[in-house]
Protein backbone atom coordinates (compact mmCIF):
# COMPACT_ATOMS: atom_id res chain seq x y z
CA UNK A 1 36.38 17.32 14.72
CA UNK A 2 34.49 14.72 15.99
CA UNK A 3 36.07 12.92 19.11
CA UNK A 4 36.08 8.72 19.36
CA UNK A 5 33.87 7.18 21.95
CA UNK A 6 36.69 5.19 23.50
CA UNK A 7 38.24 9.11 24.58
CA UNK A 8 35.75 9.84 26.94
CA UNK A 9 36.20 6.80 28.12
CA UNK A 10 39.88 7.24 28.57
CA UNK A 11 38.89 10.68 30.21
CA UNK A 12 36.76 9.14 32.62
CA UNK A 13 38.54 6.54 33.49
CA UNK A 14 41.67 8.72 33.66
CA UNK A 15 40.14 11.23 36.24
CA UNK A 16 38.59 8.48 38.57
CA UNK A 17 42.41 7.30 38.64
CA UNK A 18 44.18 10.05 39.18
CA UNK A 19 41.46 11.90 41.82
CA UNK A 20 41.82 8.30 43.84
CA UNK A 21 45.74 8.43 43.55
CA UNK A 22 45.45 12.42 44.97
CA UNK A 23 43.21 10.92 47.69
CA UNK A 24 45.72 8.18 48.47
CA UNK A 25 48.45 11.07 49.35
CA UNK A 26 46.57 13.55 50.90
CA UNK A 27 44.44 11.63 53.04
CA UNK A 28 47.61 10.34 55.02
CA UNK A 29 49.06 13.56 55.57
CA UNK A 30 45.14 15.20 56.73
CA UNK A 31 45.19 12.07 58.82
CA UNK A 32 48.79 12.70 60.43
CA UNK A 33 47.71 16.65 61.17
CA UNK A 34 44.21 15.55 62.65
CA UNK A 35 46.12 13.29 64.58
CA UNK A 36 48.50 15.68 66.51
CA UNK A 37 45.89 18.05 66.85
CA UNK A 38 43.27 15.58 68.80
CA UNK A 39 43.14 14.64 72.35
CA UNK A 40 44.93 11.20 73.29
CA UNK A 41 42.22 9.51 74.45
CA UNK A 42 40.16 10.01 71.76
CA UNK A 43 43.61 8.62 69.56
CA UNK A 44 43.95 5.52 71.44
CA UNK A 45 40.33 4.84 70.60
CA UNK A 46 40.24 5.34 66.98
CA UNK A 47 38.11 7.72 66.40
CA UNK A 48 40.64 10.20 64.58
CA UNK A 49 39.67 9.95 60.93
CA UNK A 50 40.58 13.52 58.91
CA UNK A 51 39.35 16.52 61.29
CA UNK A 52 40.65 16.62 64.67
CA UNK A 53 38.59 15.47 67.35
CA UNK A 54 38.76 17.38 70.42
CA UNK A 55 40.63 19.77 69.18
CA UNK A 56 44.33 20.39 71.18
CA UNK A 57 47.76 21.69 70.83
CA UNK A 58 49.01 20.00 73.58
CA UNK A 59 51.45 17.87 71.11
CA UNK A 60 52.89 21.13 69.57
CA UNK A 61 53.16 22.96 72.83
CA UNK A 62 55.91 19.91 74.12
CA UNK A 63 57.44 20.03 70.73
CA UNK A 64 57.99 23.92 70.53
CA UNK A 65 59.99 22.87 74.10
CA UNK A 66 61.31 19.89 72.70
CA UNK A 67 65.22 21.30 72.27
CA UNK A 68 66.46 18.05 70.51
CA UNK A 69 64.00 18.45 67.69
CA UNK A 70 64.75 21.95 67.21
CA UNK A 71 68.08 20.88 67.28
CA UNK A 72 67.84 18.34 64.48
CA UNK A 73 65.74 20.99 62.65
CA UNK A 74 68.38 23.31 62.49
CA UNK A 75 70.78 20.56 61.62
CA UNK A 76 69.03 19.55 58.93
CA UNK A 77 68.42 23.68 57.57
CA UNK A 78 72.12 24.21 57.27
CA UNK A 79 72.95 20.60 55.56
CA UNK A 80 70.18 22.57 53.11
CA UNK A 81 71.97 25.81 53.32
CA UNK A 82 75.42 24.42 52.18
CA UNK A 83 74.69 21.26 50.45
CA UNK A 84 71.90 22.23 47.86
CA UNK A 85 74.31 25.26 46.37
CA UNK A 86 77.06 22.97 46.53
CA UNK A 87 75.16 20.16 44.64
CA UNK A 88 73.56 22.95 42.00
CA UNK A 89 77.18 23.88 41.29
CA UNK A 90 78.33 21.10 40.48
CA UNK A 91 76.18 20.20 38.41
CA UNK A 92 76.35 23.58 36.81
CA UNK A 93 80.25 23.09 36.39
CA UNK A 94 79.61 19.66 35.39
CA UNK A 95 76.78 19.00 32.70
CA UNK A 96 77.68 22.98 30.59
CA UNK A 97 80.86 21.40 29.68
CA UNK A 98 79.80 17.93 28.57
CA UNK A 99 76.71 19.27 26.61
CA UNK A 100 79.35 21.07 24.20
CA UNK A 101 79.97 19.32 20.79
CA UNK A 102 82.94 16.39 20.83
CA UNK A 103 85.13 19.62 19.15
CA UNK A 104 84.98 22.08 22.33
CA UNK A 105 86.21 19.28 24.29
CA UNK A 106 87.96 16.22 23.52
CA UNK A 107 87.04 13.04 25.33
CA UNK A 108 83.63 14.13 25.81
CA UNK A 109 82.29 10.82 25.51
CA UNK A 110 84.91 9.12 27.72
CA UNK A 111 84.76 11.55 30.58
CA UNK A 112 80.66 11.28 30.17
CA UNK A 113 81.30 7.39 30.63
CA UNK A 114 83.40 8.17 33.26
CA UNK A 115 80.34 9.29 35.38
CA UNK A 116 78.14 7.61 34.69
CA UNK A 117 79.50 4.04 35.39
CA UNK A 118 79.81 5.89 39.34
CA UNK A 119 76.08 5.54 39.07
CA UNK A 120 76.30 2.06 38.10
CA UNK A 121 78.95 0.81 40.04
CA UNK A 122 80.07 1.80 43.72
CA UNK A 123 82.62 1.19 46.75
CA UNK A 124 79.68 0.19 48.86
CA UNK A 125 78.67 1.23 52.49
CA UNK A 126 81.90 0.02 54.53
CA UNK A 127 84.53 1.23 52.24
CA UNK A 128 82.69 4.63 51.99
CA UNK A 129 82.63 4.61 55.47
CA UNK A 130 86.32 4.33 55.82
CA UNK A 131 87.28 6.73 53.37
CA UNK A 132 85.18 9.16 55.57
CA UNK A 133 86.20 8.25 58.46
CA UNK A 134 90.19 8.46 57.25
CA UNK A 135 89.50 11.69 56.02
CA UNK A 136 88.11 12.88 59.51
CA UNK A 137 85.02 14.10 58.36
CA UNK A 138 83.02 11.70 60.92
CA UNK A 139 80.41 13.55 63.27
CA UNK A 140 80.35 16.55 61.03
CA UNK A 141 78.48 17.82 58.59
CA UNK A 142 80.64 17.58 55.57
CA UNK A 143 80.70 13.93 56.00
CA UNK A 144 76.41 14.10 54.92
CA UNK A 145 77.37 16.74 52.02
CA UNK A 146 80.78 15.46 50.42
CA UNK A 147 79.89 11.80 49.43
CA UNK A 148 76.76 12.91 47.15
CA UNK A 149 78.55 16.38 46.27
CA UNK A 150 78.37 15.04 42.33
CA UNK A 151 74.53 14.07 41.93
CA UNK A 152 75.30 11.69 38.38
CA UNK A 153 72.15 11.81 37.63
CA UNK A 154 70.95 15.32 37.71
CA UNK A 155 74.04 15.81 35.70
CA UNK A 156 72.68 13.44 33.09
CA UNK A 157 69.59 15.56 33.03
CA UNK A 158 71.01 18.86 32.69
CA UNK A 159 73.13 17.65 29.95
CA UNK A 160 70.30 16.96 28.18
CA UNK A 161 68.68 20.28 28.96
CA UNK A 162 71.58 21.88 27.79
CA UNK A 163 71.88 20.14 24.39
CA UNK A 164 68.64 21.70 23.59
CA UNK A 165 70.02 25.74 23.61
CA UNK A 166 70.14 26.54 20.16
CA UNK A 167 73.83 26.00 19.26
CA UNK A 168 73.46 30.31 17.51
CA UNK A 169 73.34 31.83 21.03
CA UNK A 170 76.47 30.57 22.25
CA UNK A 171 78.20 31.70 19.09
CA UNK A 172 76.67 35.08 19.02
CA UNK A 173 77.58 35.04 23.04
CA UNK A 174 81.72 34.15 22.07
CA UNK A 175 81.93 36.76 18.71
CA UNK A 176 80.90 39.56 22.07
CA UNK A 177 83.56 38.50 23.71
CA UNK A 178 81.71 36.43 26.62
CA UNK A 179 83.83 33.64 28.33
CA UNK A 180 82.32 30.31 28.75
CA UNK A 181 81.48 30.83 32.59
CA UNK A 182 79.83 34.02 31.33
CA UNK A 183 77.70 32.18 28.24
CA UNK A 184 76.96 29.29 30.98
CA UNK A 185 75.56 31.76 34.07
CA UNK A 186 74.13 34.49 31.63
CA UNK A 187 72.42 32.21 28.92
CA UNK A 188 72.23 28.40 29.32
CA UNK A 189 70.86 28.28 33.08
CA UNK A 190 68.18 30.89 32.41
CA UNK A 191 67.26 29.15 29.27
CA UNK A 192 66.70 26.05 31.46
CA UNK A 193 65.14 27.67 34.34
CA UNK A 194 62.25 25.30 34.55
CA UNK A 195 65.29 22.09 34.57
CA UNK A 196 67.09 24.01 37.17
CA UNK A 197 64.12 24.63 39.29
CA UNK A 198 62.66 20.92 38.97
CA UNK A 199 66.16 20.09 39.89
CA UNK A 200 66.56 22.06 42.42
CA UNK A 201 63.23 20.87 44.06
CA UNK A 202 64.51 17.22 43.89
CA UNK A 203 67.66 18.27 45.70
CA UNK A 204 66.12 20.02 48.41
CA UNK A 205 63.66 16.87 48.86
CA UNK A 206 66.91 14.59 48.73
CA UNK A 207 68.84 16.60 51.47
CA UNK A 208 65.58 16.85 53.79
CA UNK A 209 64.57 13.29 53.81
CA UNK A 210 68.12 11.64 53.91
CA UNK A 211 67.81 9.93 57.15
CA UNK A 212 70.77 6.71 56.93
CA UNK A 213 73.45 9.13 55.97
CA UNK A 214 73.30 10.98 59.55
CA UNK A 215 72.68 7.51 61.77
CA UNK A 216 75.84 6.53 60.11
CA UNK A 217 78.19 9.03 60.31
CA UNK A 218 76.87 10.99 63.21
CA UNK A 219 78.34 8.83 66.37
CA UNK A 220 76.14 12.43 68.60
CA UNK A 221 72.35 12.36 68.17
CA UNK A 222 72.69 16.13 68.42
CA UNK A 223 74.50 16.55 64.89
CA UNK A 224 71.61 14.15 63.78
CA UNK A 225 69.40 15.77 60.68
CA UNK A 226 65.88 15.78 61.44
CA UNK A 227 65.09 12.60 59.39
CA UNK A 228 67.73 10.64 61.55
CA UNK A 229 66.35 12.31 65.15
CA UNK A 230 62.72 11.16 63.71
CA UNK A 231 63.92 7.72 62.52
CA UNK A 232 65.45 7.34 66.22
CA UNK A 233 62.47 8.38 68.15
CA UNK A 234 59.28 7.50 66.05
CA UNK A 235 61.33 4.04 64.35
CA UNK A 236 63.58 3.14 67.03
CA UNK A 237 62.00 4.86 70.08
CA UNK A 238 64.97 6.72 71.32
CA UNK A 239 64.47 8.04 75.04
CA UNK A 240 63.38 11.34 74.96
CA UNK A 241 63.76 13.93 77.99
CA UNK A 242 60.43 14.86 78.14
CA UNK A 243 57.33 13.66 80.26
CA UNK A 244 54.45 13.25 78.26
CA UNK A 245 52.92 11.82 80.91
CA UNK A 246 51.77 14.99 82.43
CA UNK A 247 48.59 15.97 80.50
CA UNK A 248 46.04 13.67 79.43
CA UNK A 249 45.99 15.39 76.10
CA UNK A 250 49.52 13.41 75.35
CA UNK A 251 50.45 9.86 74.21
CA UNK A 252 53.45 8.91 72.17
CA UNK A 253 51.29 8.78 69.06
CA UNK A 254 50.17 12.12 68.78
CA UNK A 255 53.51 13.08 69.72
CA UNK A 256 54.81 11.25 67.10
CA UNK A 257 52.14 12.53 64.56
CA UNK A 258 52.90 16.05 65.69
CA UNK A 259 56.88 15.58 64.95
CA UNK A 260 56.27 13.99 61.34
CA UNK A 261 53.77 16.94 60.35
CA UNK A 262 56.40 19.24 61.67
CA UNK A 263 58.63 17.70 59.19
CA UNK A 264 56.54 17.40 56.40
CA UNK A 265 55.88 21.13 56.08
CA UNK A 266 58.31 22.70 54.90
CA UNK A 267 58.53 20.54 51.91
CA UNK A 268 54.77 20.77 51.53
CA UNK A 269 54.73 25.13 51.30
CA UNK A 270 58.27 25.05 49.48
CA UNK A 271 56.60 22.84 46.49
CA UNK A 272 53.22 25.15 46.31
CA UNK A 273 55.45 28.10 44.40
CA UNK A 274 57.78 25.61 42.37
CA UNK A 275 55.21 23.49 41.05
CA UNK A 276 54.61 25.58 37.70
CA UNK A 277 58.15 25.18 37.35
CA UNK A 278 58.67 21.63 38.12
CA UNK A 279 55.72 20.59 35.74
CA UNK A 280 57.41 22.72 32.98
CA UNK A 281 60.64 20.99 33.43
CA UNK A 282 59.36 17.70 33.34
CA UNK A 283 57.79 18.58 29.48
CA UNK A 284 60.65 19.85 28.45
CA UNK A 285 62.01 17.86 26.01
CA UNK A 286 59.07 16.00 25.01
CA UNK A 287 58.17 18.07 22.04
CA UNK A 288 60.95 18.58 19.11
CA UNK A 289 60.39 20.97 16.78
């Protein structure tokens, strides 16, 4: 079958598009690692592009000493440890029971409502504040995990992943004898493996780069998540204890470049063996049949 002129147009056009997008977010990050990994002088007079240029780890040697980054880093690895099962559960616990028919549980529709006007409509800022701060979670780390326990919307999407297990398995699952926490752990989230994972991957990216939830309810910048110590030092230029002014390799910019690429990583190797799972997930759905 002979293709229309106008679709290799579309290809082309499409490529050029999408390769300069690609460009537009790698480049930064190739820029940001050539960066900490260059001399200062050579920083300060511009002549870092995408390859280091006189190539040093002076910025990562300070760093790896640097105790208060390490200490946000950690900070921000348990909020990961506790929060992203917590969030996954609930959304779990949440979405299997609302994706049932109107006759497995009345007020479906209500109770779906229900959540969904929370993302629509909200205390605000101070009067979350105070509801944290009455409940004496202030300056811990329940007070970053707690407020966004119930993440509407990935509820909304699992519901919809959900919906789409054929309605026979779950039957077949409750003439065996399973109970519903069974038919939900043993057959509707590995069904939807590729939803849970993209899910999962949008959690984990949520908990790592929340930054205003730890300036807020963190009155010690050593319970601060990493995003809230690097918003303080790069954004705000908190004092930090070390002098950078002992090598000539050093300026605050490399510095700088050397803490963001320190926080970019992990993110960056955790999506390399989720993506064939988060691209599934996104498709899912799109095709009815």
């Amino acid at each position: 079958m002979r293709e229309h002129p106008t679709r290799y147009v579309f290809v082309v056009v499409n490529t050029i598009f999408l390769s300069a997008f690609a460009l537009s977010c790698i480049l930064p990050i190739l820029n940001l690692a050539a960066t900490s990994l260059s001399s200062a002088h050579r920083v300060e007079a511009g002549h870092v592009g995408i390859w280091p240029v006189d190539f040093t780890l002076s910025s990562y040697q300070y760093i790896f000493r640097d105790n208060e980054f390490f200490q946000a880093f950690i900070n921000s690895v348990v909020r990961l440890i506790i929060g992203v099962p917590l969030n996954i559960i609930m959304v779990f616990l949440t979405a299997y029971p609302l994706s049932r028919p109107q006759r497995y549980l009345r007020g479906r529709t209500a109770i779906s409502w229900f959540f969904v006007l929370t993302m629509l409509f909200s205390g605000g800022m101070i009067p979350t504040y105070m509801l944290v701060n009455a409940m004496g979670l202030n300056n811990t780390i329940w007070a970053l995990l707690l407020p966004g326990a119930v993440p509407v919307f990935y509820i909304v999407l699992m519901i919809n992943f959900f919906k789409q297990v054929p309605e026979e398995l779950y039957e077949a699952a409750v003439l065996d004898g399973a109970s519903e926490l069974r038919v939900m752990a043993q057959i509707y989230v590995p069904l939807s493996l590729p939803s849970v994972v993209t899910i999962l991957l949008f959690t984990i990216v949520a908990h790592w780069n929340s930054w205003f939830d730890g300036i807020i309810y963190m009155n010690d910048t050593a319970r601060y998540p990493l995003q809230s110590y690097l918003q303080a030092v790069v954004i705000n230029k908190m004092d930090v204890t070390m002098d950078i002014s002992l090598s000539t390799n050093l300026n605050q910019q490399t510095m700088d470049a050397a803490r963001l690429f320190l926080a970019t990583l992990p993110i960056l190797l955790l999506y390399l063996p989720l993506q064939r799972y988060f691209i599934k997930g996104l498709h899912i759905g799109s095709v009815k049949g």
